[in-house]
C-alpha atoms as a PDB file:
ATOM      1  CA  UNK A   1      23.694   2.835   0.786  1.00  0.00           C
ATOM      2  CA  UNK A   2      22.667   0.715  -2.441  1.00  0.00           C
ATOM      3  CA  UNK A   3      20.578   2.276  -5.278  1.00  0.00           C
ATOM      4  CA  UNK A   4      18.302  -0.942  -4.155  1.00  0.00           C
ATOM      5  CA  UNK A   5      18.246   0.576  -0.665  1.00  0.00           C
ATOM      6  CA  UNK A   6      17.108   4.068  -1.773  1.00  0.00           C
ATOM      7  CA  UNK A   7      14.782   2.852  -3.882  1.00  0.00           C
ATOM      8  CA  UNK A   8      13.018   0.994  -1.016  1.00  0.00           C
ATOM      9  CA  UNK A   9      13.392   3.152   1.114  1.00  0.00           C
ATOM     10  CA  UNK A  10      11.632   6.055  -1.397  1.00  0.00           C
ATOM     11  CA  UNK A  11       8.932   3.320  -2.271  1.00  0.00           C
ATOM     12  CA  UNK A  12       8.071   2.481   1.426  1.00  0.00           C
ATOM     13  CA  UNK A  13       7.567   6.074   2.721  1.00  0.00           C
ATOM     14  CA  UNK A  14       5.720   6.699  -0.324  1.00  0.00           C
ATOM     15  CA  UNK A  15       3.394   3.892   0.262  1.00  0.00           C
ATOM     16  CA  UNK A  16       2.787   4.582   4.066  1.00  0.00           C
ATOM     17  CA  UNK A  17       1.901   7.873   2.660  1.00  0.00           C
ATOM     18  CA  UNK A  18      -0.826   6.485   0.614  1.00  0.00           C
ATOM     19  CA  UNK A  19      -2.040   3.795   3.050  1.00  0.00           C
ATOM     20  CA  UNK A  20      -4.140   6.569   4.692  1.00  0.00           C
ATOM     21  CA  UNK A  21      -6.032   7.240   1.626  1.00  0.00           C
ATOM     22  CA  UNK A  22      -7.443   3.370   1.685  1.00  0.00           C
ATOM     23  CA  UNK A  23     -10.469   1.800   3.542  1.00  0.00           C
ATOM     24  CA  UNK A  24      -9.514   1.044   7.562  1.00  0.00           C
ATOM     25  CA  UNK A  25     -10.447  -2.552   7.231  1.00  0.00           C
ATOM     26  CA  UNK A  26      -7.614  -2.727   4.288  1.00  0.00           C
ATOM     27  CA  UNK A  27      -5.230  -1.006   6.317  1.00  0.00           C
ATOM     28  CA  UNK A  28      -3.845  -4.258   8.775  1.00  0.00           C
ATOM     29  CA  UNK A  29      -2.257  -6.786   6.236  1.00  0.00           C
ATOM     30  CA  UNK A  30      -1.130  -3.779   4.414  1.00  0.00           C
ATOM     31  CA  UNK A  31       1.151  -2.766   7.774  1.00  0.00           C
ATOM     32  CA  UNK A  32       1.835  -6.638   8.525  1.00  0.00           C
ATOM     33  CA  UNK A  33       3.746  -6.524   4.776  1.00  0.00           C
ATOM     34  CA  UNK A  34       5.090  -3.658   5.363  1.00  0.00           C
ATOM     35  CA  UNK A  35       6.640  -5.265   8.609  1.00  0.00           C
ATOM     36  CA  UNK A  36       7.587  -8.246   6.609  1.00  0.00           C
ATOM     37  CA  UNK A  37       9.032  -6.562   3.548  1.00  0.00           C
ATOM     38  CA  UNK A  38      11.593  -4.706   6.292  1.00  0.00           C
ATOM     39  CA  UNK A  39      12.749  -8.121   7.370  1.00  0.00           C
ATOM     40  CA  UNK A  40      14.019  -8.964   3.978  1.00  0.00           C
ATOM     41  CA  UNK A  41      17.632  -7.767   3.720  1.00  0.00           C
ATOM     42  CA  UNK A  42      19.551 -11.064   4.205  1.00  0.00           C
ATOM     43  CA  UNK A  43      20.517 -12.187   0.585  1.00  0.00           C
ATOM     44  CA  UNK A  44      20.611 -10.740  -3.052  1.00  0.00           C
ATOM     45  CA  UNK A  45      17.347 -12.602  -3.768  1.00  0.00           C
ATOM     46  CA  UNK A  46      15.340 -11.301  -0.970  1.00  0.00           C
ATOM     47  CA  UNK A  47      16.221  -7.884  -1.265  1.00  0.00           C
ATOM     48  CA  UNK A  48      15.144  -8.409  -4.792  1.00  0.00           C
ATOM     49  CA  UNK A  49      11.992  -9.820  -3.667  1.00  0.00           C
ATOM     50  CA  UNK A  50      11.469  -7.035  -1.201  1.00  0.00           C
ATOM     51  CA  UNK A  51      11.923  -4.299  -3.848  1.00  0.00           C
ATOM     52  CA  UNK A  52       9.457  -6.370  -6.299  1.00  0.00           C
ATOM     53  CA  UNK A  53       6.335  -6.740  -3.565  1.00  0.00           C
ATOM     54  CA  UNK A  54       6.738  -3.246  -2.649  1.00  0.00           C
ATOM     55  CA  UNK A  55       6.845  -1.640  -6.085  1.00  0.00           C
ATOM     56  CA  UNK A  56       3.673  -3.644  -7.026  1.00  0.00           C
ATOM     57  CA  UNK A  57       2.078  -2.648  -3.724  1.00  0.00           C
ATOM     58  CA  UNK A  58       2.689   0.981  -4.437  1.00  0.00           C
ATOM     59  CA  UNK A  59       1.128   0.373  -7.761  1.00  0.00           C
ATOM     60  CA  UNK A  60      -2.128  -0.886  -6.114  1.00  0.00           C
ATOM     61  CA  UNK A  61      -1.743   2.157  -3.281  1.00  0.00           C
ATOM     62  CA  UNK A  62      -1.774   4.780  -6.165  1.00  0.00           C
ATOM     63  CA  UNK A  63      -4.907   2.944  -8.081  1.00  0.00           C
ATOM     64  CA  UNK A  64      -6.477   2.473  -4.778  1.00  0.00           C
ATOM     65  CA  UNK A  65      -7.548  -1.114  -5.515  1.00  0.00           C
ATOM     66  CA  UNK A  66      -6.052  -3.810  -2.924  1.00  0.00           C
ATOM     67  CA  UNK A  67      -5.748  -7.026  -4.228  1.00  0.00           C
ATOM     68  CA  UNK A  68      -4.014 -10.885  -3.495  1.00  0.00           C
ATOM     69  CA  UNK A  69      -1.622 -10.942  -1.697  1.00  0.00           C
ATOM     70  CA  UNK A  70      -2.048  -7.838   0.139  1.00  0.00           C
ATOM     71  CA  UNK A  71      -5.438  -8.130   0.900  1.00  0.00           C
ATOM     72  CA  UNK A  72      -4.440 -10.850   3.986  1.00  0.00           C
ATOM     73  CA  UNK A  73      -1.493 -10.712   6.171  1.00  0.00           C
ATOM     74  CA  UNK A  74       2.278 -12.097   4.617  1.00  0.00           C
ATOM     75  CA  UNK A  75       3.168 -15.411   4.569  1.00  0.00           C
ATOM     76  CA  UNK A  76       5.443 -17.090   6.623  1.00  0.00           C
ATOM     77  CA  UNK A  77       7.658 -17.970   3.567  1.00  0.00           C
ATOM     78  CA  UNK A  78       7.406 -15.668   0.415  1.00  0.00           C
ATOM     79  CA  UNK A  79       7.086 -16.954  -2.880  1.00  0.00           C
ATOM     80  CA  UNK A  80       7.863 -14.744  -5.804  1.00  0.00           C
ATOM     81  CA  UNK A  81       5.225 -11.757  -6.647  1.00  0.00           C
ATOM     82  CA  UNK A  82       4.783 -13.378 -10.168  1.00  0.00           C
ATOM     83  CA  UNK A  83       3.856 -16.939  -8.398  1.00  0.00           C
ATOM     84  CA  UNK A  84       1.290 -15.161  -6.158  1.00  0.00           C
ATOM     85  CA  UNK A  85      -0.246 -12.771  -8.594  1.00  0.00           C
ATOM     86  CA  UNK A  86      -2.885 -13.760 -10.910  1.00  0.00           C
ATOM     87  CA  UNK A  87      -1.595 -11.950 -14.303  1.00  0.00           C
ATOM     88  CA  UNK A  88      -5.147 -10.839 -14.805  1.00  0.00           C
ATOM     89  CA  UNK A  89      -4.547  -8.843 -11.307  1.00  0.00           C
ATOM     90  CA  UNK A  90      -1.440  -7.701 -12.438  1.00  0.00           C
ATOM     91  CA  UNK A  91      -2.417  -6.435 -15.754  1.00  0.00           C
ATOM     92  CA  UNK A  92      -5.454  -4.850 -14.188  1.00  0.00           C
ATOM     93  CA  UNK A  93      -3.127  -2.801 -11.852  1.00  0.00           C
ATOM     94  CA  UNK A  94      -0.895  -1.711 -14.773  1.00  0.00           C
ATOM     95  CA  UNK A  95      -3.893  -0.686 -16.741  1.00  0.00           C
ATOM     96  CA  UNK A  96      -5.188   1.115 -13.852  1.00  0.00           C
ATOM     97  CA  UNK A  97      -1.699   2.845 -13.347  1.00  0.00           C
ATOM     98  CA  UNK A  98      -0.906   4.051 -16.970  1.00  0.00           C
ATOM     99  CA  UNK A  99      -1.451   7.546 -16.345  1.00  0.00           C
ATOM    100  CA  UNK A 100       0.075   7.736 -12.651  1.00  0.00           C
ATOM    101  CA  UNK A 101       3.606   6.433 -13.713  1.00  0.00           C
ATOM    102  CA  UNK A 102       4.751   9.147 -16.217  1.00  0.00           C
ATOM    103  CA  UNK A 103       6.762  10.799 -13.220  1.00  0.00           C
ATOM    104  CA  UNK A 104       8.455   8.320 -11.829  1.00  0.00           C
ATOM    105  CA  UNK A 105      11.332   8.809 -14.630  1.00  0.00           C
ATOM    106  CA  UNK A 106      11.518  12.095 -12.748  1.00  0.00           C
ATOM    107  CA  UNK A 107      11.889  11.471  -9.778  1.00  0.00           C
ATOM    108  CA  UNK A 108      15.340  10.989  -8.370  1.00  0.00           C
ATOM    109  CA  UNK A 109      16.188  10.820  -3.865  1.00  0.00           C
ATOM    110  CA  UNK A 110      17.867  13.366  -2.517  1.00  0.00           C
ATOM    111  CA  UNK A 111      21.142  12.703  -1.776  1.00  0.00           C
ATOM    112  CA  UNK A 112      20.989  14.215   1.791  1.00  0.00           C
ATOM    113  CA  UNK A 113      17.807  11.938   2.395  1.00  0.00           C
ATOM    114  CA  UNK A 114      19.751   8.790   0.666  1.00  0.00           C
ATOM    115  CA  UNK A 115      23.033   8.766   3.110  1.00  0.00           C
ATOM    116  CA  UNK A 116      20.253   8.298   5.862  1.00  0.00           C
ATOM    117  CA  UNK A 117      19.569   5.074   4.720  1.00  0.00           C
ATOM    118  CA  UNK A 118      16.227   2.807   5.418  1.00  0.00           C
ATOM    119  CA  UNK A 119      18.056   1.138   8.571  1.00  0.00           C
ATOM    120  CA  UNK A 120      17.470   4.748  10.391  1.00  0.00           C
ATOM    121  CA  UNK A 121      13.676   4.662   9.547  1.00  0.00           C
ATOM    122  CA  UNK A 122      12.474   0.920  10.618  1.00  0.00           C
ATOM    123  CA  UNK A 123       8.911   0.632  12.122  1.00  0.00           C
ATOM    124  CA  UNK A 124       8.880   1.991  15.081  1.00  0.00           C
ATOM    125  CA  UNK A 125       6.020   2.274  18.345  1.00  0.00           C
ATOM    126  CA  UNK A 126       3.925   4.986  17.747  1.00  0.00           C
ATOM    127  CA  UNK A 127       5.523   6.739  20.582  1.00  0.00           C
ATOM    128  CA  UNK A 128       8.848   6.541  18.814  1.00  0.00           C
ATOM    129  CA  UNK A 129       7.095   8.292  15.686  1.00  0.00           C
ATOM    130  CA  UNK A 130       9.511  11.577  15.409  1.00  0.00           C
ATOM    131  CA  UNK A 131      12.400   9.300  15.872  1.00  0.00           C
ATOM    132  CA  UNK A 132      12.005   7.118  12.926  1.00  0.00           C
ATOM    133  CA  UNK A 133      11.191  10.095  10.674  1.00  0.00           C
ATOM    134  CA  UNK A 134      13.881  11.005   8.009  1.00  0.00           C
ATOM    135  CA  UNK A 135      15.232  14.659   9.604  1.00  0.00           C
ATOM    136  CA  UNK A 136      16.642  17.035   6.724  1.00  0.00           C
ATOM    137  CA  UNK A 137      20.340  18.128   7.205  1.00  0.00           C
ATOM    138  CA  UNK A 138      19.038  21.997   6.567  1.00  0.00           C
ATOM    139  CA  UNK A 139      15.486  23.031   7.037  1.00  0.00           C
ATOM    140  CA  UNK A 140      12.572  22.172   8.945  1.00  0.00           C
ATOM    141  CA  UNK A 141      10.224  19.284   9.337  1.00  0.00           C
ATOM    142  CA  UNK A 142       6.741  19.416   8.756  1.00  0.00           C
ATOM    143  CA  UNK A 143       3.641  17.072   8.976  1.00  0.00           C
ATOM    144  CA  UNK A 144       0.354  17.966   7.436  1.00  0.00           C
ATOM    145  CA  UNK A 145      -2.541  15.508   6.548  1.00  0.00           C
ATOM    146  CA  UNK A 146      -5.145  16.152   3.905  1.00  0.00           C
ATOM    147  CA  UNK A 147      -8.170  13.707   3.382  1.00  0.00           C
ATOM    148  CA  UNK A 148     -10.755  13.725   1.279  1.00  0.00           C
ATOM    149  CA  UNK A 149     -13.984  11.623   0.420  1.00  0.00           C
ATOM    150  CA  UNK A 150     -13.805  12.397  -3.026  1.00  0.00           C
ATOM    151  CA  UNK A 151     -12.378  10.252  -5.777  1.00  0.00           C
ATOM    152  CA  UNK A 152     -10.138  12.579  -8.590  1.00  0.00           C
ATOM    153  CA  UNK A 153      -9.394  11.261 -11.802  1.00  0.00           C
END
């Protein structure tokens, strides 16, 4: 699987992760791009595209503050992230993301998770949940959920 792969694959669960921490009525276009990001695989350029869209969404997921182009459902035909982004947006995400990016230099996929590869854990029908989960090689799987209506620094 390519680095590009991993790293989408990493970003994606992470950002399904953080979806539940959002508004409801923010949730749907975030799950329509997540649908359409999957679909881009074809060429060099879309996978870069892909990886670019989802790395800014998980930069708005972690700030909690959903803003064009997620707000609305995907396009038919993507443009590039910098042609759909107001750089007043994008700054304002950065900004808001200073102090939540220090570990991502850190942060490196397990290799046991990585030889899965994101073509085993597509969207799947909520009755096929389990089945699209990463499984561990050694270990056990666990699912917990913590929410919270209050805002931490």
């Amino acid at each position: 699987m390519a680095a590009s792969d991993a790293n989408f694959f990493y970003n994606s669960m992470l950002a399904k992760a953080l979806v539940q921490l959002i508004p409801a009525q923010e949730k749907p276009p975030l799950r329509a791009w997540f649908d359409k990001l999957l679909t881009l695989s074809s060429t060099p350029k879309e996978v870069e595209m892909r990886d670019e869209f989802m790395w800014f969404m998980l930069m708005m997921l972690q700030c909690q503050k959903i803003r064009k182009p997620f707000n609305k459902p995907p396009p038919e035909q993507l443009e590039p992230l910098r042609d759909l982004v107001d750089p007043k947006v994008y700054e304002e995400i950065l900004v808001a993301n200073r102090g939540n990016t220090t570990w991502l230099d850190k942060v490196t996929l397990e290799p046991s998770l990585a030889d899965e590869g994101p073509e085993s854990f597509k969207a799947a029908a909520p009755s096929k949940f389990y089945d699209s989960q990463p499984f561990p090689h050694e270990g056990v799987v666990c699912y917990i959920a913590a929410f919270s209506d209050q805002s931490y620094p």
